[in-house]
Protein backbone atom coordinates (compact mmCIF):
# COMPACT_ATOMS: atom_id res chain seq x y z
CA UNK A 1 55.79 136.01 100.87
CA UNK A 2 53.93 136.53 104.16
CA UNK A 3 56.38 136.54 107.13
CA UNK A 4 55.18 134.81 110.03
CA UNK A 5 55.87 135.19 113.89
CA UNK A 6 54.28 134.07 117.27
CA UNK A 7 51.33 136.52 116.87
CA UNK A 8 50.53 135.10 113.97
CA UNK A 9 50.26 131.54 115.12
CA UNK A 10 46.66 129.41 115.95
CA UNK A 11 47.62 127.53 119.19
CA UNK A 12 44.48 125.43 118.28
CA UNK A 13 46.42 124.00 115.59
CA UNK A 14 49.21 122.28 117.63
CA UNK A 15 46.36 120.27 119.57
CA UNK A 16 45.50 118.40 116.27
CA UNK A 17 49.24 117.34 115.73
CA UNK A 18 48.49 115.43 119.02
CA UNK A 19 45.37 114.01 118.06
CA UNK A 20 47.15 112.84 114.40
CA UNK A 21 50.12 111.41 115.98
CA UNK A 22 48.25 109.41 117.91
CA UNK A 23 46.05 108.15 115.40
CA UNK A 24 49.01 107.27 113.10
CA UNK A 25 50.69 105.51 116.29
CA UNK A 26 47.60 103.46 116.99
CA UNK A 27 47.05 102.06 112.94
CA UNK A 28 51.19 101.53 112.30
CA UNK A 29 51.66 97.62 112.21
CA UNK A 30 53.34 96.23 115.67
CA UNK A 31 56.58 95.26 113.56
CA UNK A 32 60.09 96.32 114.49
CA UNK A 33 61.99 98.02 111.96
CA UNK A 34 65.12 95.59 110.36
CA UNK A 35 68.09 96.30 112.29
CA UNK A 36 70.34 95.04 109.58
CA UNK A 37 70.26 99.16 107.80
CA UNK A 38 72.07 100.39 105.17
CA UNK A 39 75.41 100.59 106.78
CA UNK A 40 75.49 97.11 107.71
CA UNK A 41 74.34 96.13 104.06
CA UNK A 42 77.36 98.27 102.62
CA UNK A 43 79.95 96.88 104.87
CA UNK A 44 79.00 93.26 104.04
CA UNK A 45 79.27 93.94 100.41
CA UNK A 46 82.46 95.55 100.41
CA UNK A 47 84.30 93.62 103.14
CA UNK A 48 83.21 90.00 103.21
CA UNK A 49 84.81 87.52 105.53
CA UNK A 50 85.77 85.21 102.07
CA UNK A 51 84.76 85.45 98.87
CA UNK A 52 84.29 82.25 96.72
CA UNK A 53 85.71 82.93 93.00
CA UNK A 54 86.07 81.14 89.91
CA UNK A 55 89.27 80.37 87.28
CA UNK A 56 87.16 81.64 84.64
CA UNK A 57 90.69 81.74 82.09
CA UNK A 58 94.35 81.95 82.42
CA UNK A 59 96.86 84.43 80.38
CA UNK A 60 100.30 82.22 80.54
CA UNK A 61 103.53 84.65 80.85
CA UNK A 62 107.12 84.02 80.78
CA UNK A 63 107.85 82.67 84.14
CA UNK A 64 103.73 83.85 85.79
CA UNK A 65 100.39 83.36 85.28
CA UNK A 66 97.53 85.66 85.39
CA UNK A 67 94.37 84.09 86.63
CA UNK A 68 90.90 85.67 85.40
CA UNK A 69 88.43 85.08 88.59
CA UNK A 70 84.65 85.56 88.82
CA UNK A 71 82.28 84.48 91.17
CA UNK A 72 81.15 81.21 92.25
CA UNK A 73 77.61 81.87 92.53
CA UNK A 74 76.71 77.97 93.56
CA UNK A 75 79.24 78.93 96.72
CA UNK A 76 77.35 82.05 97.67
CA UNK A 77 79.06 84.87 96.21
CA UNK A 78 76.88 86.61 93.63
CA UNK A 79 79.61 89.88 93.01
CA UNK A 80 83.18 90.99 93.71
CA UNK A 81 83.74 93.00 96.49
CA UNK A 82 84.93 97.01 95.68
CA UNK A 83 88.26 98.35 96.30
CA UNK A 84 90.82 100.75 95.50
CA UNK A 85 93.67 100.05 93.18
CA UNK A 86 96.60 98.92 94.76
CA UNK A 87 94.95 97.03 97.14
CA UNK A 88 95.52 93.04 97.12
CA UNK A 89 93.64 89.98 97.83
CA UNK A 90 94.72 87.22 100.42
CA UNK A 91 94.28 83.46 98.25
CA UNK A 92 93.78 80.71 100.45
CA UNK A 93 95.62 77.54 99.59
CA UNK A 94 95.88 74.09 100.56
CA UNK A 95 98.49 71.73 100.16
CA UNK A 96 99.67 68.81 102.23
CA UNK A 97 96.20 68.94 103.75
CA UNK A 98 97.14 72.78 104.98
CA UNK A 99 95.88 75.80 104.92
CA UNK A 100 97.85 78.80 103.69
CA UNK A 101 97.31 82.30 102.64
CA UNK A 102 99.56 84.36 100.31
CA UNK A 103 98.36 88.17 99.15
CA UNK A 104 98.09 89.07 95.99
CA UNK A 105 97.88 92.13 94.39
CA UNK A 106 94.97 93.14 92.11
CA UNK A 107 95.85 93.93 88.61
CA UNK A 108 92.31 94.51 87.03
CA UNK A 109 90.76 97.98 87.59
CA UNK A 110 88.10 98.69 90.05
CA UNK A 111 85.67 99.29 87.48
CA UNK A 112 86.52 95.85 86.69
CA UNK A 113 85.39 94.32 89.99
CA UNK A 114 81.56 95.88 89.57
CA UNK A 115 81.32 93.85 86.19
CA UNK A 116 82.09 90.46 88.38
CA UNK A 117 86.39 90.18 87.74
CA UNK A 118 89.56 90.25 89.41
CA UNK A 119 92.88 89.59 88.20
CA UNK A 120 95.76 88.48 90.26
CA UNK A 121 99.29 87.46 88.52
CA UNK A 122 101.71 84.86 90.49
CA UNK A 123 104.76 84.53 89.05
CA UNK A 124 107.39 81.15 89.80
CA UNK A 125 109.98 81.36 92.79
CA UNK A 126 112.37 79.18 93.71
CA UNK A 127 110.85 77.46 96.53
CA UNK A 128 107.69 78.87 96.63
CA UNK A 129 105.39 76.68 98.51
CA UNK A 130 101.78 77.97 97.72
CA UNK A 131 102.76 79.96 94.17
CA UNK A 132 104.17 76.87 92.59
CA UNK A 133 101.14 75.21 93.70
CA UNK A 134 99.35 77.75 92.17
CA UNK A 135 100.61 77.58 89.12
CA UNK A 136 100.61 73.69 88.97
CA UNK A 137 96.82 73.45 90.02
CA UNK A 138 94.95 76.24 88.90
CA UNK A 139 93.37 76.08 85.70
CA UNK A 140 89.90 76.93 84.12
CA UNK A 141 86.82 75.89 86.37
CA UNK A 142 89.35 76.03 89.48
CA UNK A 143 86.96 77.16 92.81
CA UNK A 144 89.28 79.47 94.88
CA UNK A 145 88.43 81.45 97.89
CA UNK A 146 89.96 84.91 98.75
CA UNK A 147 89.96 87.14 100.98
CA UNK A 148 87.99 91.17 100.96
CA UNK A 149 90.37 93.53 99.36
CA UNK A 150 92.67 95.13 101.90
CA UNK A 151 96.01 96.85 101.86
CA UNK A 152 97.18 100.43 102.03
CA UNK A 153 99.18 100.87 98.91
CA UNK A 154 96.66 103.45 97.41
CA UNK A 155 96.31 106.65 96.47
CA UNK A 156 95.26 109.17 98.79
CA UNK A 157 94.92 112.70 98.10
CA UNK A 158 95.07 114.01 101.89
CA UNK A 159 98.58 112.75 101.64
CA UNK A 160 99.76 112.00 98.83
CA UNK A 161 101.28 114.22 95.20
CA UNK A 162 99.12 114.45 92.74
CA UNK A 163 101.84 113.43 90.95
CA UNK A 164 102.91 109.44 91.74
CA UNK A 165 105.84 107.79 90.66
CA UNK A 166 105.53 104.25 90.22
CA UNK A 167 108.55 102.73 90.95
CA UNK A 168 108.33 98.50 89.88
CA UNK A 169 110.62 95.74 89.95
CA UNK A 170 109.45 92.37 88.47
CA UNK A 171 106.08 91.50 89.41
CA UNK A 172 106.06 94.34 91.42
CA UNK A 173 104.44 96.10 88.24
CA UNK A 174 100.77 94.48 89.16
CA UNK A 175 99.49 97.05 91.65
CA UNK A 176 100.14 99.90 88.77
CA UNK A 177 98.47 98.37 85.95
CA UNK A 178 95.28 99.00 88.99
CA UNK A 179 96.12 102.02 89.29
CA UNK A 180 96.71 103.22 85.43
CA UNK A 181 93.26 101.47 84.96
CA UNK A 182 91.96 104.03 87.60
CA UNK A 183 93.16 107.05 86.13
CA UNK A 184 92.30 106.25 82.61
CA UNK A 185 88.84 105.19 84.07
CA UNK A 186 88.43 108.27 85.88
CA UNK A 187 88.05 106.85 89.09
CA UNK A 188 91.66 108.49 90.37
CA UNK A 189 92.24 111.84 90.17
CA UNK A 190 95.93 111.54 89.68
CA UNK A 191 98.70 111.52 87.32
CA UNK A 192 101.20 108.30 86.80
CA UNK A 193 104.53 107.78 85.80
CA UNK A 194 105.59 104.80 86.06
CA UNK A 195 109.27 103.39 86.08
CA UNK A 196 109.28 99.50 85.61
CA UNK A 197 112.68 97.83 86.41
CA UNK A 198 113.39 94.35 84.68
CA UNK A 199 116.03 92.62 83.38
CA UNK A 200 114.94 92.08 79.78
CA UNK A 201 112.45 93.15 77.45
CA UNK A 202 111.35 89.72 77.15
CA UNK A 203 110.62 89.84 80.84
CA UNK A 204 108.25 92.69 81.09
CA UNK A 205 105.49 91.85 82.15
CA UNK A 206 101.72 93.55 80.53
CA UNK A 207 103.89 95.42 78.33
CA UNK A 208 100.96 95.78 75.57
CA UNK A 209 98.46 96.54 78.26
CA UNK A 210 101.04 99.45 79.71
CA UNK A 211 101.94 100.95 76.24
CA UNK A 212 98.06 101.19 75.22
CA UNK A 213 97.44 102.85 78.83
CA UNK A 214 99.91 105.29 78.40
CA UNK A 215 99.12 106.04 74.70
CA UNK A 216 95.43 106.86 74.98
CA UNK A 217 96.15 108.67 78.40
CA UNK A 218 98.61 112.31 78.68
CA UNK A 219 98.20 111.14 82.45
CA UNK A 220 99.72 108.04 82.73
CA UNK A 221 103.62 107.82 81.20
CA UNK A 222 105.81 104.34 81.49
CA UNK A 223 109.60 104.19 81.26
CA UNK A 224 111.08 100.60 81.15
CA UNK A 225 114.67 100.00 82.37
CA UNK A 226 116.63 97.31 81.78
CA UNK A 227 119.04 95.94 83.84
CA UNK A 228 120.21 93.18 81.50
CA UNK A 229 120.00 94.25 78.03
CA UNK A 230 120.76 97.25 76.20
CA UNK A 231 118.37 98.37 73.53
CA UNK A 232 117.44 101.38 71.80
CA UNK A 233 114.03 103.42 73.31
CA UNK A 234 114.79 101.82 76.73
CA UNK A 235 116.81 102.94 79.92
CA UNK A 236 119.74 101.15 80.68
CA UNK A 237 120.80 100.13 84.22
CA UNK A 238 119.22 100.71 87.93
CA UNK A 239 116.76 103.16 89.49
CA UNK A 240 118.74 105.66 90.33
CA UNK A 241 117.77 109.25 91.83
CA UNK A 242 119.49 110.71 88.77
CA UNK A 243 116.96 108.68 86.47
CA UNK A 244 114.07 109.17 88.91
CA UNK A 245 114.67 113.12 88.93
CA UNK A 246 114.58 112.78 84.68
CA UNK A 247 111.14 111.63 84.54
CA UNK A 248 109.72 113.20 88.20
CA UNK A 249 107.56 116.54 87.67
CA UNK A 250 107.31 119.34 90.05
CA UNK A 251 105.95 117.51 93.49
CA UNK A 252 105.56 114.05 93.75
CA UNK A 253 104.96 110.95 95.88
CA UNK A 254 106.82 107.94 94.91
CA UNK A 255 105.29 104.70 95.61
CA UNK A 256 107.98 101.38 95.14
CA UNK A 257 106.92 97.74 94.90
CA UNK A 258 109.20 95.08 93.62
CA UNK A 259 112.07 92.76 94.68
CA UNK A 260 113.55 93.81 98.25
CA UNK A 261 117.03 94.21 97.23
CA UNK A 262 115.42 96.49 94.56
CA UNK A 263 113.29 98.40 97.09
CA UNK A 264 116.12 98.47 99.23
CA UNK A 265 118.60 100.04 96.53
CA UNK A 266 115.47 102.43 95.98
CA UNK A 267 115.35 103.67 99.12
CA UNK A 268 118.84 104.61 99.12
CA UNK A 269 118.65 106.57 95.89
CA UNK A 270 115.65 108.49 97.56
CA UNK A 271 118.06 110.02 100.33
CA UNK A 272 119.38 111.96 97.40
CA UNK A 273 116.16 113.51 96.63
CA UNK A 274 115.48 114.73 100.62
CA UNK A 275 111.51 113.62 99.85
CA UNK A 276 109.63 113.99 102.94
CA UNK A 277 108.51 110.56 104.64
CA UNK A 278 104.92 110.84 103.71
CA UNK A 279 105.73 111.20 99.68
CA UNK A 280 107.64 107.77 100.03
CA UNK A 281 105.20 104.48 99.82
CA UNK A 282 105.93 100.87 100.09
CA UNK A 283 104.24 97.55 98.92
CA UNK A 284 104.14 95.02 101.76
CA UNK A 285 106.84 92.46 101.22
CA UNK A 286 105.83 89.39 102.78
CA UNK A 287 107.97 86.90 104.56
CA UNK A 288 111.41 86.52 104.18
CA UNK A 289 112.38 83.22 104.49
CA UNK A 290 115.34 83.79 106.58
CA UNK A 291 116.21 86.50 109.16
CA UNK A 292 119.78 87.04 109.15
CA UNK A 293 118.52 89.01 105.88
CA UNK A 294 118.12 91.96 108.81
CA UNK A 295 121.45 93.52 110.19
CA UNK A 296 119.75 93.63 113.47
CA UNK A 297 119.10 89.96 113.87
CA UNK A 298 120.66 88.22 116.94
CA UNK A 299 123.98 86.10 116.28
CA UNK A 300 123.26 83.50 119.57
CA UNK A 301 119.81 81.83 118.38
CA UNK A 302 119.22 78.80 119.15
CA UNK A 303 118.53 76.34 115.65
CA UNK A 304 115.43 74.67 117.59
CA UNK A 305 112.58 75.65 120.19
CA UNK A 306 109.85 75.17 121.55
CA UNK A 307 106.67 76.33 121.49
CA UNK A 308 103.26 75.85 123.47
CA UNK A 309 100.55 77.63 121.52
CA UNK A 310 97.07 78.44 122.97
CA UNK A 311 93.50 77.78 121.12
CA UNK A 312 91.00 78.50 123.51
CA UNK A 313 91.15 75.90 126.01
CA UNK A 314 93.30 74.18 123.11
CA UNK A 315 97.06 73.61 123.88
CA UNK A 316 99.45 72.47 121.32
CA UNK A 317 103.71 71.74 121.76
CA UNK A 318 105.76 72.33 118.88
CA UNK A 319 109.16 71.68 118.07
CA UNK A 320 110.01 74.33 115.87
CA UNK A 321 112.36 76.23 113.54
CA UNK A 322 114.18 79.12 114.48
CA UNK A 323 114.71 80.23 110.82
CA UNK A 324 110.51 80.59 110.36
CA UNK A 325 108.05 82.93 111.17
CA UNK A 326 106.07 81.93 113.91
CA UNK A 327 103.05 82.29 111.34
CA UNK A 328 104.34 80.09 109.24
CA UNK A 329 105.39 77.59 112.10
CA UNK A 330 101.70 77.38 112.78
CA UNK A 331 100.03 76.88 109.54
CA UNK A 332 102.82 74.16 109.31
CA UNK A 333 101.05 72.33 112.10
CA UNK A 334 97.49 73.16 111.26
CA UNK A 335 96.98 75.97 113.16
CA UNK A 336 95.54 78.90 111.02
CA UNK A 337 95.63 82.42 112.48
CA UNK A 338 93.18 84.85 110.87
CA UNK A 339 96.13 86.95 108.42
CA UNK A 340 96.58 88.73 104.92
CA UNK A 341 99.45 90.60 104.51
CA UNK A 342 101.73 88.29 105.92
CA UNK A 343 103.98 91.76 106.89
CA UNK A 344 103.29 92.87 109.99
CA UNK A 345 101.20 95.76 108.50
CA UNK A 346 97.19 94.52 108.24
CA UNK A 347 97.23 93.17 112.39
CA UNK A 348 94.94 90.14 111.15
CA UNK A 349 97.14 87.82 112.83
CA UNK A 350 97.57 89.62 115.80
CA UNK A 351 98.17 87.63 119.15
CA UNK A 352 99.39 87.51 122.47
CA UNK A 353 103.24 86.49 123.71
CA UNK A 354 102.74 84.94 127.37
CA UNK A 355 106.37 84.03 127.70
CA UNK A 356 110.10 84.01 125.65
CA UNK A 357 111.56 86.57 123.27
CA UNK A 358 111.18 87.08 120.04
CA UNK A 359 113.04 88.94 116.68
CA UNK A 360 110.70 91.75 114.88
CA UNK A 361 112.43 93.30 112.33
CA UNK A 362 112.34 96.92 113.04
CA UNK A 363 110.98 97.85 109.29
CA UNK A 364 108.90 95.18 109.78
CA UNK A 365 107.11 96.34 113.36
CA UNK A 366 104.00 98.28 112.59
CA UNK A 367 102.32 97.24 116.47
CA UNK A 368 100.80 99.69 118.43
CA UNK A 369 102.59 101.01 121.09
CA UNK A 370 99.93 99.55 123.15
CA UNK A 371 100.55 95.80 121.82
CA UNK A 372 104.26 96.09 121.89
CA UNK A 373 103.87 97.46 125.86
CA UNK A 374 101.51 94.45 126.81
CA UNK A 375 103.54 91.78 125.11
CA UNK A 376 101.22 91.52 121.90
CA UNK A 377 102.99 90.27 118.23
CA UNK A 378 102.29 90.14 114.77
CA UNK A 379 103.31 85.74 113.89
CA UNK A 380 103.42 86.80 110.31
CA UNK A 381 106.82 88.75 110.92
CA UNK A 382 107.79 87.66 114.63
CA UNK A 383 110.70 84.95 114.76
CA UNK A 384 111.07 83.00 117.82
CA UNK A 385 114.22 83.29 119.85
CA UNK A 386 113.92 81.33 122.71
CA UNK A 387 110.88 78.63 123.66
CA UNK A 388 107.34 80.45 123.76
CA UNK A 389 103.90 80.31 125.26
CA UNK A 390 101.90 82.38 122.89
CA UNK A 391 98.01 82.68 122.46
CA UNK A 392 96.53 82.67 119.08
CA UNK A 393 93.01 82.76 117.60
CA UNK A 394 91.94 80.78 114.64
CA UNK A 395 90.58 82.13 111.73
């Protein structure tokens, strides 16, 4: 191959690339170029403000539902948004001519989503103001809208074991039936074990889908242990670091979602184990519907306050309870702050505290040290303690 250098050049050449640049210039249509690119494209597809699904069926459980969704096409949503497993989805409910938004984690895989289907499972509490409507009103044909997937309860190989150990309680179990999905799909490069908690046999929940996973994958392992029953093939009892240690290979990250005294009993096992911080993950919670659950709450709060909340050049005085989140003061009065995880962690909700004082559980605080410095709050986990002037913006 001929090697070339200056010498060797025809400066005559370089005057045509003029000439043919301008030509090309001159005939190019006068039309700018879309702005919209690629990026834009990719971002609207994955992280749409709300997505507008379908009940397409219903699988009925012992005391939950899982709801099979797929897009409402007549409402403008043609696929379902990517994500990762262990994300969730926020469901917006009304009832009592309200607005309110509850996460829920996705249990079908993310190869699932690209062939037009989620799966969420809600299961019946005691109180539960939007899942018992749920699971009242929701049936086949149902339109719901949802959120983008969001939440931070994946897998991450920059941080995390290769090794996870799925720790579930309940219907904490959802977010690793994603994730087993993945790995058997390929689409983690991880291995699972997963330890599901529950009281009964009869009360596991996806306990054909979690057997099959684990017997057509040498990744993905699932030990069930009861709390209520003792039968043979099963582990008796409570998560303890003992049991955790049985199953546990080599290094590992441990990842816990279930019931907070659960998590909380967890986390006390894990001590034991001297784990650094960054192998220990945690579900969001949500609310908890009363804070003298924290040790650190106050003893002198008021029952009653009062609070003056800010729209724009919208103001609104509430009368309020001291026992509720200031979140869920304001969707009780029609006021609907942008929010999904409903605990502290996503910032959706995010707005500003002109005046009073108010109760943040510390494992609940995820605020910048900025917004904590300049009087900024999460509602979602923020309990008032004293009348406030707050500033919100709707969603």
């Amino acid at each position: 191959m001929d090697k070339h250098n200056l010498n060797s050049l025809n400066p005559a050449k370089f005057t045509e690339l003029i000439k043919n640049r301008e030509i090309a210039i001159a005939s190019a249509p006068f039309k700018m170029p879309d702005a919209t690119g690629q990026a834009n494209d990719l971002y609207k597809q994955l992280h749409p403000n709300k997505q507008y699904l379908r009940v397409h069926s219903v699988i009925n459980h012992k005391n939950a539902k899982t709801f099979i969704l797929k897009p409402s096409e007549e409402k403008g949503t043609k696929e379902c948004a990517y994500f990762s497993a262990g994300q969730y989805l926020s469901v917006f409910a009304e009832k009592d001519g309200k607005i309110y938004s509850r996460p829920y984690s996705i249990v079908s895989s993310p190869k699932e989503s690209l062939a037009g289907t989620y799966m969420i499972t809600v299961k019946s509490v005691d109180g539960g103001l939007i899942s018992n409507t749920i699971l009242k009103e929701w049936k086949t044909g149902t339109e719901v809208t949802v959120s983008d997937p969001t939440g931070n309860f994946t897998y991450e190989p920059l941080r995390d074991a290769h090794h996870i150990v799925g720790i579930a309680g309940g219907s904490g179990i959802t977010p690793f039936v994603s994730l087993a999905k993945a790995v058997r799909d390929g689409d983690e490069d991880c291995s699972l074990t997963v330890i599901y908690a529950i009281r009964s046999e009869d009360d596991i929940l996806f306990k054909n889908e979690l057997d099959a996973l684990a017997e057509n994958s040498d990744k993905i392992k699932v030990i069930y242990v009861l709390s209520h029953q003792h039968k043979e093939g099963f582990e008796q009892g409570f998560v303890t670091a003992e049991l955790i240690s049985k199953y546990a290979e080599g290094q590992y990250s441990v990842f816990i979602c279930g019931p907070k005294q659960m998590v909380s009993f967890v986390d006390k096992e894990l001590e034991k184990l001297s784990l650094e911080k960054k192998y220990i993950r945690h579900e969001v919670h949500g609310e908890v519907a009363d804070p003298a659950y924290f040790a650190e709450y106050p003893s002198d709060v008021p029952e009653n306050v009062r609070i003056t909340v800010k729209v724009k050049d919208q103001i609104t005085e509430i009368k309020a309870s001291t026992k509720n989140t200031i979140l869920r003061i304001l969707e009780q009065n029609s006021i609907t702050p942008p929010s999904r995880c409903r605990s502290g962690e996503c910032g959706f909700c995010r707005s500003r505290l002109i005046s009073g004082r108010v109760f943040v559980p510390e494992k609940l605080d995820k605020r910048r040290q900025a917004d904590n410095k300049f009087g900024y709050l999460h509602p979602c986990c923020s309990y008032p303690l004293s009348d406030l002037v707050i500033e919100v913006t709707e969603a």
